[in-house]
Protein backbone atom coordinates (compact mmCIF):
# COMPACT_ATOMS: atom_id res chain seq x y z
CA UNK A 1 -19.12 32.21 -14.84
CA UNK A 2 -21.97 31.50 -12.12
CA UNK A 3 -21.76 27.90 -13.63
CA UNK A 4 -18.48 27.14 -13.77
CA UNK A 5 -18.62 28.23 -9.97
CA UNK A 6 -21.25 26.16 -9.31
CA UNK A 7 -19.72 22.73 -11.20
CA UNK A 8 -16.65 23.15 -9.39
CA UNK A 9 -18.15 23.68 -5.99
CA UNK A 10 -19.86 20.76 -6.59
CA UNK A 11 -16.94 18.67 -7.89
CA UNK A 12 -14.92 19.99 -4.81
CA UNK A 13 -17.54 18.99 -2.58
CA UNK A 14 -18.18 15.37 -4.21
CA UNK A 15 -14.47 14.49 -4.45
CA UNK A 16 -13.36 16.14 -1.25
CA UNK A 17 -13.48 12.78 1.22
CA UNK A 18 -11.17 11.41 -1.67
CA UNK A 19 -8.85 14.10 -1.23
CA UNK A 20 -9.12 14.26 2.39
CA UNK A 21 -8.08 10.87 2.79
CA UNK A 22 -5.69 10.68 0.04
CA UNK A 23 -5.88 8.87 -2.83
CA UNK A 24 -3.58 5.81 -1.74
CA UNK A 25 -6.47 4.99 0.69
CA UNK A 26 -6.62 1.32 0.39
CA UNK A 27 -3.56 0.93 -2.17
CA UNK A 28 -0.93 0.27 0.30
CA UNK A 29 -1.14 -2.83 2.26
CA UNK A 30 0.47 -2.37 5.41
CA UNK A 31 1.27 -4.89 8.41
CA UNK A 32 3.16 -4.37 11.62
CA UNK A 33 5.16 -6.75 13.89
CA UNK A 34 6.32 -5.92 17.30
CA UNK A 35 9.69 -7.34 15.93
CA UNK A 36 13.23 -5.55 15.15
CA UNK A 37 14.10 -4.62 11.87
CA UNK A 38 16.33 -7.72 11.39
CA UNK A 39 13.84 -10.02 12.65
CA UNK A 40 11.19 -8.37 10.35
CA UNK A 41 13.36 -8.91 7.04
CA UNK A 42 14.61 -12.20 6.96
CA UNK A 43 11.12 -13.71 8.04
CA UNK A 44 9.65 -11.44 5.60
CA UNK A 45 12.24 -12.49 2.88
CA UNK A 46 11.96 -16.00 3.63
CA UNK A 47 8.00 -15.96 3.46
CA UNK A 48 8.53 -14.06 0.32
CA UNK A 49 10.65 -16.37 -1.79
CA UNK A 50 9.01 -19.24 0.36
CA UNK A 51 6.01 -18.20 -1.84
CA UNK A 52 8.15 -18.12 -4.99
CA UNK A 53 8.28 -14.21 -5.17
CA UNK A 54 12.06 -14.12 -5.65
CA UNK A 55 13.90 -11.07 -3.91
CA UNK A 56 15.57 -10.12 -7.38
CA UNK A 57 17.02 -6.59 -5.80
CA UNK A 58 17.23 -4.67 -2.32
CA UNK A 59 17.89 -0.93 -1.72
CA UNK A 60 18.95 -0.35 1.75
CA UNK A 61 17.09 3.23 1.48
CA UNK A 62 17.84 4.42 4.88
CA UNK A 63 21.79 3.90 4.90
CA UNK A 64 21.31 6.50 1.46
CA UNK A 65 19.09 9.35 2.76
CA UNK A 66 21.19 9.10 5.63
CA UNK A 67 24.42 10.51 3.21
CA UNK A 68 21.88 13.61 3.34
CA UNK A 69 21.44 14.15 6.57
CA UNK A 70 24.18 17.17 7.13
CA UNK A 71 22.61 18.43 3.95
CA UNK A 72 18.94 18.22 5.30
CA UNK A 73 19.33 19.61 8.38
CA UNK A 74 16.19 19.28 10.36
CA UNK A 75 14.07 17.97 7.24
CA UNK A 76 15.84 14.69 7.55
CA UNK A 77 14.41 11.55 8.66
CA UNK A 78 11.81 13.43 11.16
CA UNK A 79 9.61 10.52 11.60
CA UNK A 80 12.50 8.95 13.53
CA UNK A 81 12.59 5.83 11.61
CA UNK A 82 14.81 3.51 12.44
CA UNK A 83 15.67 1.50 9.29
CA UNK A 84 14.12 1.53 5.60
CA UNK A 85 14.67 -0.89 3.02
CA UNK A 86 12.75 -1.77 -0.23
CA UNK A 87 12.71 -5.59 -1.62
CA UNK A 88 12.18 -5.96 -5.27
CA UNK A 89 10.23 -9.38 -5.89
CA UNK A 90 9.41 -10.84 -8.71
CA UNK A 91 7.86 -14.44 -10.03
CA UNK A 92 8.60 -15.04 -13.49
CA UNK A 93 5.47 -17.61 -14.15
CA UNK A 94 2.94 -14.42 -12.58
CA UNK A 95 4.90 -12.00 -15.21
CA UNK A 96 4.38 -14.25 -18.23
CA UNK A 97 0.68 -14.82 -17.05
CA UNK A 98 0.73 -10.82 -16.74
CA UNK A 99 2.44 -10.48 -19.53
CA UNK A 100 -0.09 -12.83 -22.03
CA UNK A 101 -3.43 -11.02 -20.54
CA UNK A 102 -2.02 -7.85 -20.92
CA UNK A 103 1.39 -6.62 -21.96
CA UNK A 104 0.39 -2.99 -20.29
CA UNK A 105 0.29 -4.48 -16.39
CA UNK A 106 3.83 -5.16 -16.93
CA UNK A 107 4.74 -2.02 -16.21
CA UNK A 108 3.92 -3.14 -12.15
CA UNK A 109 6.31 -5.57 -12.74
CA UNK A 110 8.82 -6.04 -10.51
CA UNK A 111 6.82 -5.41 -7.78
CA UNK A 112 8.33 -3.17 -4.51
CA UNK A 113 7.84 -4.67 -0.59
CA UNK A 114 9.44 -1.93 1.74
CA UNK A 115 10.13 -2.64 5.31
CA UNK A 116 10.44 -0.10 7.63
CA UNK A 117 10.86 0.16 11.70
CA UNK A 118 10.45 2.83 14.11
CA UNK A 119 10.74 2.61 18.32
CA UNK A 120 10.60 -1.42 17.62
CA UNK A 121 7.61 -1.76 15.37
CA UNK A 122 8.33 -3.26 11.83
CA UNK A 123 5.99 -2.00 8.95
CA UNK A 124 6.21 -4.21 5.83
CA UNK A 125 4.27 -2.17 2.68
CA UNK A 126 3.31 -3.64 -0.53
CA UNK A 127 1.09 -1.44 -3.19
CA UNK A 128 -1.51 -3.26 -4.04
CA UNK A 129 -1.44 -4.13 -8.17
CA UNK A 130 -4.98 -4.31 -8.50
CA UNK A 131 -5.38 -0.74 -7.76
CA UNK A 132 -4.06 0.10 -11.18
CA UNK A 133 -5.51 -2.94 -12.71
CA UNK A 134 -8.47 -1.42 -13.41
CA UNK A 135 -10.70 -3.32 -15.51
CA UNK A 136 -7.61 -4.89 -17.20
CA UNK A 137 -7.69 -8.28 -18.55
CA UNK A 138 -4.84 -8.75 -16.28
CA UNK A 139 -7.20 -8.04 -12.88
CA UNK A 140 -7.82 -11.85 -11.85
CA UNK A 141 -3.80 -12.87 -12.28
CA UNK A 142 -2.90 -9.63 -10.33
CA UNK A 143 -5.75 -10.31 -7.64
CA UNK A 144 -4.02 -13.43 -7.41
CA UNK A 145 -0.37 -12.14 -7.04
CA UNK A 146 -1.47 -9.42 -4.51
CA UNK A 147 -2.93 -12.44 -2.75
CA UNK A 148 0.00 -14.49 -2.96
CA UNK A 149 2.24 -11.34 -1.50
CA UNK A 150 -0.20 -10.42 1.39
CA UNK A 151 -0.25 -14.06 2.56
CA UNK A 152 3.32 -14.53 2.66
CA UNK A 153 3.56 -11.30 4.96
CA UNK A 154 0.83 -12.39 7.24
CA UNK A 155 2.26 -15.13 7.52
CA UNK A 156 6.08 -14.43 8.08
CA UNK A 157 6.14 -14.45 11.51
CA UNK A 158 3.93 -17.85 11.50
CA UNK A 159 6.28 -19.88 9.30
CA UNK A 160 9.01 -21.97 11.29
């Protein structure tokens, strides 16, 4: 019993930074633009499909948890965010490169880019695929398409 103690003190106290900070540390790529939500998505979804990461779908997510908000009561939207909306992008030639290393990464495809603004500041959030990548034969196309994606948001505001 003393050992089992022990081994999970020590796993607690090993792993506890991890769980401290989360484990999406580092998963979620995020960039702000002192920009209005409007603003933020079209130059986002032009930079997006400008890189050939084709808007396939879009879920304007605020305008539905805001059918909730009698329901919700005080729980709703208490970050006091503005706007929400996710952008579902996808590249066909990435999948079928995806798809050849390793049939298992395509379960990241389509990939999510969420936009979000509060008090006038625009977040734009992609999860990073090479997180779950792992060692998968798939790593160097998704290190490319997470490469790809981040670019195109850096550089929305940039493009003419």
């Amino acid at each position: 019993m003393a050992r089992r103690l022990f081994l999970s003190f020590c796993f607690m106290f090993l792993f506890a930074p991890w769980f401290a900070h989360g484990a999406s540390d580092g998963a979620v790529y995020e960039k702000t633009f002192e920009a209005d939500f409007d603003t933020t998505y079209e130059k986002v979804h032009a930079a997006l499909e400008g890189a050939r990461f084709w808007v396939i779908t879009e879920t304007r997510i605020s305008d539905n948890l805001e059918r909730f908000a009698e329901r919700w009561g005080e729980d709703y939207n208490r970050n006091g965010l503005d706007a929400i909306r996710g952008l579902v992008v996808c590249n066909p030639w990435y999948t079928n490169q995806i798809a050849n290393h390793d049939p298992r990464m395509l379960g990241l495809c389509p990939l999510g880019v969420t936009i979000y603004t509060r008090a006038g500041t625009s977040h734009v959030l992609f999860a990073r695929p090479t997180v779950m990548a792992g060692d998968s034969p798939a790593r160097e196309v998704l290190q490319e398409v997470e490469e790809t994606i981040i670019e195109a948001i850096e550089g929305a505001f940039t493009a003419p």
